[in-house]
C-alpha atoms as a PDB file:
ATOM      1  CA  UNK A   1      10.556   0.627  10.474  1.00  0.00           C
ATOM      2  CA  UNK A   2       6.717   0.829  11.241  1.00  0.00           C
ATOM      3  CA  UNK A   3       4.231   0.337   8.498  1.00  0.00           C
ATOM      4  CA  UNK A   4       2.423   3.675   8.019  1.00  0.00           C
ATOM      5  CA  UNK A   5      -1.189   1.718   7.300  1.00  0.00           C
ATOM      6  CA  UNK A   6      -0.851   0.013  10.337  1.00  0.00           C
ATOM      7  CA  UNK A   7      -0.658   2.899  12.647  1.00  0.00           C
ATOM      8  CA  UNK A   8      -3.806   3.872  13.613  1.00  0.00           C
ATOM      9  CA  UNK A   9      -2.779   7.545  13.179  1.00  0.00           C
ATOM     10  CA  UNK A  10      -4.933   8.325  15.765  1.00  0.00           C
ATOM     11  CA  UNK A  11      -1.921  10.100  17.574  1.00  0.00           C
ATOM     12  CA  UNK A  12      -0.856  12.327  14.711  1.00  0.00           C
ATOM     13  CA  UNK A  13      -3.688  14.348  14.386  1.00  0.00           C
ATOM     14  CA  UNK A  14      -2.890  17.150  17.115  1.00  0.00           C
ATOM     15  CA  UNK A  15       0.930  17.137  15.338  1.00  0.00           C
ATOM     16  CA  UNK A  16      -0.644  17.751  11.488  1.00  0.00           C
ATOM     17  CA  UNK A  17      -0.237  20.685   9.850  1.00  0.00           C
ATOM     18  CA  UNK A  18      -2.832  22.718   8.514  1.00  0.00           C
ATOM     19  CA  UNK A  19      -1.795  22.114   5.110  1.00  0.00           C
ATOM     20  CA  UNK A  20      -1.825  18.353   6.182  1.00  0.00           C
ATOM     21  CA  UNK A  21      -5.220  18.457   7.585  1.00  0.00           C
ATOM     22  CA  UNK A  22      -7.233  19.811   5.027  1.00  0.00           C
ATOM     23  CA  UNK A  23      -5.200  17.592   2.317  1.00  0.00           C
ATOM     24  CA  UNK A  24      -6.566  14.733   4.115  1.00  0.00           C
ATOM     25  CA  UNK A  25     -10.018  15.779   5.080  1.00  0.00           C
ATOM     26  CA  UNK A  26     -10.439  16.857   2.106  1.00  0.00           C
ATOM     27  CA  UNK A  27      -8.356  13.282   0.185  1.00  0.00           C
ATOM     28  CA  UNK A  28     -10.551  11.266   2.599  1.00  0.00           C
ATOM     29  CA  UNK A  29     -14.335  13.108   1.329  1.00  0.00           C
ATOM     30  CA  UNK A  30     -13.327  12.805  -2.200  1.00  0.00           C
ATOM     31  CA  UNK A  31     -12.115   8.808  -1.732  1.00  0.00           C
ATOM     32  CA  UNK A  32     -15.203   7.926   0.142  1.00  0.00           C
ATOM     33  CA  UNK A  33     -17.417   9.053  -2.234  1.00  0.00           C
ATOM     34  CA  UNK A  34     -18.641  12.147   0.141  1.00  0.00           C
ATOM     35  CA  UNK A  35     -17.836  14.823  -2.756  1.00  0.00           C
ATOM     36  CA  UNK A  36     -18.549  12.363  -6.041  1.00  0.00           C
ATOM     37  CA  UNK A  37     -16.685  12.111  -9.303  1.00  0.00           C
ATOM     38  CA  UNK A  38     -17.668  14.939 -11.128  1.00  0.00           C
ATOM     39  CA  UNK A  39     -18.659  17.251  -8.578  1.00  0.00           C
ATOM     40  CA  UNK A  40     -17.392  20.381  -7.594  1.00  0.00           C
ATOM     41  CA  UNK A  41     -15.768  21.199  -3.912  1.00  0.00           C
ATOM     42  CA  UNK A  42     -17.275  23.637  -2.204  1.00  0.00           C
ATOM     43  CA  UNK A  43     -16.167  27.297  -2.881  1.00  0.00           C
ATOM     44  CA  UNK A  44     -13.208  28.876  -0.812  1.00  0.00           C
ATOM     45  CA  UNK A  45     -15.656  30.592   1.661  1.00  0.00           C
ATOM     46  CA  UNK A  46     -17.091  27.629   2.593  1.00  0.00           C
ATOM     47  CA  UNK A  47     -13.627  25.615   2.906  1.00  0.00           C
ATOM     48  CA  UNK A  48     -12.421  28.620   4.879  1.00  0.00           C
ATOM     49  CA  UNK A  49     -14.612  28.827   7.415  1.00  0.00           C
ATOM     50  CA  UNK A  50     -14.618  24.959   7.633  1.00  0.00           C
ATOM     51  CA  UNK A  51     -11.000  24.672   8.109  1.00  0.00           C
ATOM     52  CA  UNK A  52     -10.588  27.990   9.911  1.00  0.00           C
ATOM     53  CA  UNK A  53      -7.234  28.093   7.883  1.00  0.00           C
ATOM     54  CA  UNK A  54      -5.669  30.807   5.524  1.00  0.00           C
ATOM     55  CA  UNK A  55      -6.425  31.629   2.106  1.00  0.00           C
ATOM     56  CA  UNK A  56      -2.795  30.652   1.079  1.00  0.00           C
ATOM     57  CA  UNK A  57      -2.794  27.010   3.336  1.00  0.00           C
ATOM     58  CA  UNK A  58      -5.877  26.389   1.364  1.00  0.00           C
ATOM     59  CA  UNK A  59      -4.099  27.543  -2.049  1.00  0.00           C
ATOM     60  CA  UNK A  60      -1.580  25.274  -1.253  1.00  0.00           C
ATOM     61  CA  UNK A  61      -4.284  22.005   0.002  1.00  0.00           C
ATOM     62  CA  UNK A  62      -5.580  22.260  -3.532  1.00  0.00           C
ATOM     63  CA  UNK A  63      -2.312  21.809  -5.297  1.00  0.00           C
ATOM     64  CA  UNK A  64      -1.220  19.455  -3.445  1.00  0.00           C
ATOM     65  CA  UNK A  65      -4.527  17.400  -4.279  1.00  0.00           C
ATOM     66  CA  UNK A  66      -4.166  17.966  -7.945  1.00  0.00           C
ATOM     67  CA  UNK A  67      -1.328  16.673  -7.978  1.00  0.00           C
ATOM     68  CA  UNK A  68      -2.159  13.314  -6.745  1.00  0.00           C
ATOM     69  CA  UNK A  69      -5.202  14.110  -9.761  1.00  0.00           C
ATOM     70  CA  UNK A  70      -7.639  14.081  -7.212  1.00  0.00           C
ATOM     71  CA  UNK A  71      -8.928  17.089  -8.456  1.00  0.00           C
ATOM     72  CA  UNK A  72      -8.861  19.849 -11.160  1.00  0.00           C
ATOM     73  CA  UNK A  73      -9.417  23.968 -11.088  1.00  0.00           C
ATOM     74  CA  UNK A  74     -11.601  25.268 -13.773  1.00  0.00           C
ATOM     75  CA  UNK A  75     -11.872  28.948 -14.315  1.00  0.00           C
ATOM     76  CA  UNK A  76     -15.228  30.233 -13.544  1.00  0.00           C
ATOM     77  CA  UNK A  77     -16.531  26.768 -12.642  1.00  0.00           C
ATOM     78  CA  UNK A  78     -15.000  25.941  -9.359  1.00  0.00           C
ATOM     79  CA  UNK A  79     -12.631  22.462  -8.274  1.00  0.00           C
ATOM     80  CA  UNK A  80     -13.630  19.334 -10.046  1.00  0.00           C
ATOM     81  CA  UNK A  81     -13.460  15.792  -8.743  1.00  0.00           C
ATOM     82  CA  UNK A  82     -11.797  14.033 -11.672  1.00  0.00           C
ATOM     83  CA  UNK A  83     -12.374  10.255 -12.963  1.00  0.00           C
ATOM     84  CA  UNK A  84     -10.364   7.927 -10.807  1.00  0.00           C
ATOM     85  CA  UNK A  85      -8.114   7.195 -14.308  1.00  0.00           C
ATOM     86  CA  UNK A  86      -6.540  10.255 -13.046  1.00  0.00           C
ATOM     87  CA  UNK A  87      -6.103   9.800  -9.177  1.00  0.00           C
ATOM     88  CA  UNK A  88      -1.746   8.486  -8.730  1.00  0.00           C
ATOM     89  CA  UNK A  89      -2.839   5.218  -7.068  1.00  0.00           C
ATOM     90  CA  UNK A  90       0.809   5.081  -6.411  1.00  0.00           C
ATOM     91  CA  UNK A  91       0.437   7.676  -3.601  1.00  0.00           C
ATOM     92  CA  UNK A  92       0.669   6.848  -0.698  1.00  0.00           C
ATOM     93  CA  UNK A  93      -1.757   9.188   0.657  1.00  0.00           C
ATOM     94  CA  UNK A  94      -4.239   8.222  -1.474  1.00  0.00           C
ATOM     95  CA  UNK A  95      -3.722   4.091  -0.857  1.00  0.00           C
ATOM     96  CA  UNK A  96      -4.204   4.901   2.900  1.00  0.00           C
ATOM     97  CA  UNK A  97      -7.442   6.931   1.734  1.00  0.00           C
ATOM     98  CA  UNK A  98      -8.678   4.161   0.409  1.00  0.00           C
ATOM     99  CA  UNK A  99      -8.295   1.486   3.051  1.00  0.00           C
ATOM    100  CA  UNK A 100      -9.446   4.783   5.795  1.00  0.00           C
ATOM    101  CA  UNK A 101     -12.954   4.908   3.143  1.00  0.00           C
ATOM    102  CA  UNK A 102     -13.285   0.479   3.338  1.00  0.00           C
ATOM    103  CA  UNK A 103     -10.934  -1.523   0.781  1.00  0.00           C
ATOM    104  CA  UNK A 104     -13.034  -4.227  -1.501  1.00  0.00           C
ATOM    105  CA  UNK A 105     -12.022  -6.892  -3.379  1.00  0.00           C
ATOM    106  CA  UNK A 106     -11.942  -5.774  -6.685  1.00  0.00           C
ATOM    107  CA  UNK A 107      -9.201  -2.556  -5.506  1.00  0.00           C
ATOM    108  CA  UNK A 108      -7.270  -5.180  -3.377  1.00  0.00           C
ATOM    109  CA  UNK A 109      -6.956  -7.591  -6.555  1.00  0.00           C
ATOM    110  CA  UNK A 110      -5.473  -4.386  -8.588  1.00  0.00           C
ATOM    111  CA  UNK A 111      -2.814  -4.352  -5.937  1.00  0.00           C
ATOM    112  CA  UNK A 112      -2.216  -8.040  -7.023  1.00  0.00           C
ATOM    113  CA  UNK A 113      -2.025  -7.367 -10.312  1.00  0.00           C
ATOM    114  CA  UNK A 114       0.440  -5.049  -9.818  1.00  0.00           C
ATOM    115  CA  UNK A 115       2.713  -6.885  -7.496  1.00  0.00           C
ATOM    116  CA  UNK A 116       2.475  -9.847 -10.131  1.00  0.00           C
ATOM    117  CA  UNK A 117       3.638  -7.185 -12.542  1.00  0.00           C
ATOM    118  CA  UNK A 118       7.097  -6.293 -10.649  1.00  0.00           C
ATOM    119  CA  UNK A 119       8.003  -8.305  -8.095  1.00  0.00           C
ATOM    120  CA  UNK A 120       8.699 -11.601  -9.889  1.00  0.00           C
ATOM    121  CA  UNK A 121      10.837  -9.486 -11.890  1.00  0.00           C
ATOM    122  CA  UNK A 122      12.439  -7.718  -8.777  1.00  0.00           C
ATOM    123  CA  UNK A 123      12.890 -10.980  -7.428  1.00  0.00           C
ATOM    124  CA  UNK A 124      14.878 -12.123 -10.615  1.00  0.00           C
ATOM    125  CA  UNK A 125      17.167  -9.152 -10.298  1.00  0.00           C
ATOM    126  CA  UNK A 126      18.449  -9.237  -6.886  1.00  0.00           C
ATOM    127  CA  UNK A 127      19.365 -12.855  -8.070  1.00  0.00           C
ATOM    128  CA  UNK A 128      21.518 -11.623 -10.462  1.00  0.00           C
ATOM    129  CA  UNK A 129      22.838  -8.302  -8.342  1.00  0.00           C
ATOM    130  CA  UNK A 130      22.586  -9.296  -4.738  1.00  0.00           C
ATOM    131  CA  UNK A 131      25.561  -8.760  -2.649  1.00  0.00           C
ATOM    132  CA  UNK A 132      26.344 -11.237   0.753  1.00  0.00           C
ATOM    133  CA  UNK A 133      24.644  -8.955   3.307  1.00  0.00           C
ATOM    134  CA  UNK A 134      22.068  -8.675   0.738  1.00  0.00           C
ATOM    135  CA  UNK A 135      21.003 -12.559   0.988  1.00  0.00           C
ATOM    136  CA  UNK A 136      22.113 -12.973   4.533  1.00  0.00           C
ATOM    137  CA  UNK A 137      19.438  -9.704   5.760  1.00  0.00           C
ATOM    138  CA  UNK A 138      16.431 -11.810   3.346  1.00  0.00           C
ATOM    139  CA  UNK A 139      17.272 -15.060   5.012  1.00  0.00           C
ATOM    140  CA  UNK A 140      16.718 -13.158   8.456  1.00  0.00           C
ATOM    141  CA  UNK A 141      13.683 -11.158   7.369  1.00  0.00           C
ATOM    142  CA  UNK A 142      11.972 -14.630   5.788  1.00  0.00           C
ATOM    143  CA  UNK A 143      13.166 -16.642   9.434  1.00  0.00           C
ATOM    144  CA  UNK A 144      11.798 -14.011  11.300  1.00  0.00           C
ATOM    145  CA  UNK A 145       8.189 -14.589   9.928  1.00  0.00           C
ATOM    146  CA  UNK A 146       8.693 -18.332  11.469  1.00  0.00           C
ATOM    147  CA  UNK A 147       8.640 -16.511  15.058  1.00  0.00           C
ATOM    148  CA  UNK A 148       6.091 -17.356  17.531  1.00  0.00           C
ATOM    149  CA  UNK A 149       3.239 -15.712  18.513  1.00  0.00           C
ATOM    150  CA  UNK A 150       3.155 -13.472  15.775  1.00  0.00           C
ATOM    151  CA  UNK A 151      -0.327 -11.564  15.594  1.00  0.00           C
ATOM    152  CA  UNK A 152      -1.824 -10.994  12.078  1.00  0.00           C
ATOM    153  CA  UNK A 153      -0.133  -7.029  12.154  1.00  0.00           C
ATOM    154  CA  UNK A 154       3.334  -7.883  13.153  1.00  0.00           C
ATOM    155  CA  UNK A 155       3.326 -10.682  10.819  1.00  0.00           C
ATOM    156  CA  UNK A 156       2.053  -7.943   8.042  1.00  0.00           C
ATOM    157  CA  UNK A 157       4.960  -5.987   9.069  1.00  0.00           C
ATOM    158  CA  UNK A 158       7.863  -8.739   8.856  1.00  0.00           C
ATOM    159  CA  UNK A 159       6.534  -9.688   6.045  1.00  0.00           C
ATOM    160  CA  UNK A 160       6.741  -6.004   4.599  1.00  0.00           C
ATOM    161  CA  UNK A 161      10.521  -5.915   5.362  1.00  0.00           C
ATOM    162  CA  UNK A 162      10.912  -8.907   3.569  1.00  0.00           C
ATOM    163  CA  UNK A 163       9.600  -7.534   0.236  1.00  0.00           C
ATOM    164  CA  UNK A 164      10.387  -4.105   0.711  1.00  0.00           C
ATOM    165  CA  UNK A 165      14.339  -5.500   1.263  1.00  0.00           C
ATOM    166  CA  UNK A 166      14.164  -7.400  -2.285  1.00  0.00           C
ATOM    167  CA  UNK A 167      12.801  -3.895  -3.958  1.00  0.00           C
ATOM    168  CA  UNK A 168      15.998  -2.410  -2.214  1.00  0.00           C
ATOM    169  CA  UNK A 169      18.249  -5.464  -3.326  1.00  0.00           C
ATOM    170  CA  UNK A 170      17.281  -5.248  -7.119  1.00  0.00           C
ATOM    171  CA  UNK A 171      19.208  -2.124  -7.188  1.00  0.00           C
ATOM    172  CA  UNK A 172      16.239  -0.339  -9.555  1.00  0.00           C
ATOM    173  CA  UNK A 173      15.090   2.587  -7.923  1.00  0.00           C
ATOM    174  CA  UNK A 174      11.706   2.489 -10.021  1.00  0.00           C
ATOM    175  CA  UNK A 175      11.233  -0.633  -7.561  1.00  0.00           C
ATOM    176  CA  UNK A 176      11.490   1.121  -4.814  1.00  0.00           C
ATOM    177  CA  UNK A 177       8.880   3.099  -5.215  1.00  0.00           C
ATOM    178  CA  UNK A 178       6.461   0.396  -5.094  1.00  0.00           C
ATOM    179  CA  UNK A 179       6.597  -0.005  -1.699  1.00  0.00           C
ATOM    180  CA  UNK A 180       2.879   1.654  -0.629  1.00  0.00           C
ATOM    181  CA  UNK A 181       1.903  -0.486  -3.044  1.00  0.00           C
ATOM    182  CA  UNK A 182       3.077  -3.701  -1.715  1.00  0.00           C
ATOM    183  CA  UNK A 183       2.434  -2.462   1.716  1.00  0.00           C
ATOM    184  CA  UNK A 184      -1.174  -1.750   0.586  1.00  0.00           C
ATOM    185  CA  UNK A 185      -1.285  -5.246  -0.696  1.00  0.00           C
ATOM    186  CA  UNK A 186       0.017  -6.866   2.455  1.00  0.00           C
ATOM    187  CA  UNK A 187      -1.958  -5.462   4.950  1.00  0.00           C
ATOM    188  CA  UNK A 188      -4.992  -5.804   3.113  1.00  0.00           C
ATOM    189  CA  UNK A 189      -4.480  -9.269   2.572  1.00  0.00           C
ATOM    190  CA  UNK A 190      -3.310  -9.875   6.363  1.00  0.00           C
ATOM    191  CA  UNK A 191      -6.464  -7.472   7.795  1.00  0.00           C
ATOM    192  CA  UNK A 192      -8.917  -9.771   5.600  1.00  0.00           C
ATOM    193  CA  UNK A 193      -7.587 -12.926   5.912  1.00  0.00           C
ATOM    194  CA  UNK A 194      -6.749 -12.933   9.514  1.00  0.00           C
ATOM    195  CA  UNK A 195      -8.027  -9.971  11.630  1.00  0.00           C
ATOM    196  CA  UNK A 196      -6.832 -11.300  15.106  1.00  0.00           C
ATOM    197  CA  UNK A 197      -4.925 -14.150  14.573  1.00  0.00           C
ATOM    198  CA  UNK A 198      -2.352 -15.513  12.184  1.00  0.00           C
ATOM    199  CA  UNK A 199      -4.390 -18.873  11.054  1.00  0.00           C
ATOM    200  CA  UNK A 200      -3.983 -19.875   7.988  1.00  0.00           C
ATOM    201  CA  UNK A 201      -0.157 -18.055   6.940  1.00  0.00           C
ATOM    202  CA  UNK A 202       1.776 -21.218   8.739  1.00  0.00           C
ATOM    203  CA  UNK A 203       4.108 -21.638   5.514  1.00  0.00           C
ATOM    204  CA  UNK A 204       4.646 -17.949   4.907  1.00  0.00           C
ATOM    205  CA  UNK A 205       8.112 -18.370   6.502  1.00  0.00           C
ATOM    206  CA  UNK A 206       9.047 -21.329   4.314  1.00  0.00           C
ATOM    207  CA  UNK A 207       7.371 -19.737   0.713  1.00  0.00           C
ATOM    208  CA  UNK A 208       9.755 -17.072   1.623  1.00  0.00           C
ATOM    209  CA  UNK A 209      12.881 -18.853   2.377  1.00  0.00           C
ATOM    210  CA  UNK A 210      12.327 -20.671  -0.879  1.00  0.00           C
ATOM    211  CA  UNK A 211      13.224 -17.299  -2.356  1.00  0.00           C
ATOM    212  CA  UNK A 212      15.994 -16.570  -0.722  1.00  0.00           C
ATOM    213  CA  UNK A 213      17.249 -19.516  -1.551  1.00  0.00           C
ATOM    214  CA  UNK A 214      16.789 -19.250  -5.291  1.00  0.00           C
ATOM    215  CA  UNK A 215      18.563 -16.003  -5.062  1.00  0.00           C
ATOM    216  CA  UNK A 216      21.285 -17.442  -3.163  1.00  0.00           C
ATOM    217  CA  UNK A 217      21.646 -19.942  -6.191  1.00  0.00           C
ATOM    218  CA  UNK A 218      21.766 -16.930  -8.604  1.00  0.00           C
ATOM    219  CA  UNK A 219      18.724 -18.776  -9.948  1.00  0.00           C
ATOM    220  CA  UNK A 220      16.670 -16.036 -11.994  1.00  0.00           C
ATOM    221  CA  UNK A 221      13.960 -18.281 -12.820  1.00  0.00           C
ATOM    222  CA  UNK A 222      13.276 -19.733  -9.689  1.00  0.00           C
ATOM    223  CA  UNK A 223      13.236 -16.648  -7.837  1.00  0.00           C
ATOM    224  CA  UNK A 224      11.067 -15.645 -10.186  1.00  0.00           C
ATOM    225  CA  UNK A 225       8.443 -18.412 -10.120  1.00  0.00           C
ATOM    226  CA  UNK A 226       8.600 -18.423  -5.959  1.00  0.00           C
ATOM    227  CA  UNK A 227       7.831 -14.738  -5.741  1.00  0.00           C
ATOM    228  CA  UNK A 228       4.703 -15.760  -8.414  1.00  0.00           C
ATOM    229  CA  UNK A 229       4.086 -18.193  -6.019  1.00  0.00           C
ATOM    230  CA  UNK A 230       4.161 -15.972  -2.955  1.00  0.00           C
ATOM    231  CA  UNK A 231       1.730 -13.239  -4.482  1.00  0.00           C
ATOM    232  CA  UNK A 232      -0.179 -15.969  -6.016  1.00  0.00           C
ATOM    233  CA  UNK A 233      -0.624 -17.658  -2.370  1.00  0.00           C
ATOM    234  CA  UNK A 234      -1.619 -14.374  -0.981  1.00  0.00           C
ATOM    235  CA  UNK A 235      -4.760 -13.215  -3.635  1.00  0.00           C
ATOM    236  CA  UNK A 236      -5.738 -16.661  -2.807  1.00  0.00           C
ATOM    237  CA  UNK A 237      -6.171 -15.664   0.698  1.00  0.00           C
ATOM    238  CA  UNK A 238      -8.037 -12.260  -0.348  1.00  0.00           C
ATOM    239  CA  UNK A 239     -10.593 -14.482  -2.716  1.00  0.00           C
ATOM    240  CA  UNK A 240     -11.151 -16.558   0.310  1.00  0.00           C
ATOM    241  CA  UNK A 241     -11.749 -14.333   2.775  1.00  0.00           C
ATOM    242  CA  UNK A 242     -14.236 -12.672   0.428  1.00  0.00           C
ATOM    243  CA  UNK A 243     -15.740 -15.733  -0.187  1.00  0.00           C
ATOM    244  CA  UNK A 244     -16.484 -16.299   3.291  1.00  0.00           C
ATOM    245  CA  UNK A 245     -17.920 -12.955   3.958  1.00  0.00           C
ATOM    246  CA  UNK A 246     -20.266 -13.757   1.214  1.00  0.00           C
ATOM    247  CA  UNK A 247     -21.347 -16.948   3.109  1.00  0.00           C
ATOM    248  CA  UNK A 248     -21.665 -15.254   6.512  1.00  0.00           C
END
């Protein structure tokens, strides 16, 4: 499995759709700030000749971006960029907008907030529910990020499988659908903390293995306080590497 905000997705653009293309044009403009909250798109003559696509692929572009609440059709008035309250920050086309358009610190900590939310609680479930193969697959994932010469995107990416693995072992299927979430969270972290090298993440393999090993105890609590401690360890790293941005 490949992280999809690690590709560069420089490759897929001659394999997009139409539909896909003006979705995230279109997603990327309104994320950036290029059409501003409040303001309405450009009419369908304008978008037409622009795309150079059909009235119904641009029909369909439009509902696809309302419903991620991107925008909103008013009669007589034109397509409305709504409040962010309304954008599904649990999309993943709109996370990737967002780190395409420059992440900062304060949407980055949200993703924290979030994780600190679930995952704790994830963490305690698959304690209680995991099966063998379960535990022995995490005690793998978590060894793996021990490997040498790990650069800071394939350590992003172990470390993905690791988490995304416990959303799959808690057997809740609302978990599993945080995983753009988490991998938002994760690469941000990894692309601000350590853009070409993996200084500074050289207990990452053992904060992990102290999870497994809570959940091979059937210890709720303690995999619940080492996941805190793992997503705890890693907004650290994000207020740091802020921190010394603000310095340079």
């Amino acid at each position: 499995m490949r992280s999809r905000l690690l590709d560069t997705r420089k490759t897929e653009g001659k394999s997009r759709t139409s539909h896909a293309q003006v979705v995230d044009d279109l997603g990327k403009a309104i994320v950036s700030g290029d059409f501003p909250i409040g303001s309405i798109l450009p009419g369908d003559s304008d978008l037409l000749l622009r795309f150079k696509v059909s009235r119904t692929v641009l029909r369909e572009s439009m509902k696809t971006l309302a419903a991620k609440g991107l925008v909103v059709p008013r009669a007589r008035v034109g397509t409305r960029v709504t409040e962010k309250i309304y954008w599904n920050m649990f999309d993943n086309d709109v996370l990737n907008w967002h780190f395409e358009s420059g992440i900062d610190k304060e949407f980055l900590l949200h993703l924290y907030d979030i994780r600190m939310a679930f995952e704790p609680f994830a963490a305690s479930l698959v304690a209680e529910r995991a099966s063998r193969e379960d535990i022995d697959l995490l005690r793998r994932l978590a060894a793996s990020m021990a490997a040498p010469h790990h650069t800071s995107d394939s350590l992003a990416v172990a470390d993905l499988h690791f988490h995304l693995a416990i959303t799959e072992a808690s057997q809740n299927p609302f978990m599993r659908s945080l995983g753009g979430l988490i991998e938002a969270a994760l690469v941000g972290m990894f692309r601000m903390s350590a853009p070409s090298s993996t200084t500074g993440f050289g207990n990452i393999a053992d904060t992990h293995m102290a999870i497994v090993e809570a959940i091979a105890a059937r210890d709720t609590v303690a995999a619940h306080k080492a996941m805190e401690f793992v997503i705890v360890d890693g907004r650290q790293h994000v207020l740091e590497a802020f921190a010394a941005l603000a310095e340079a």
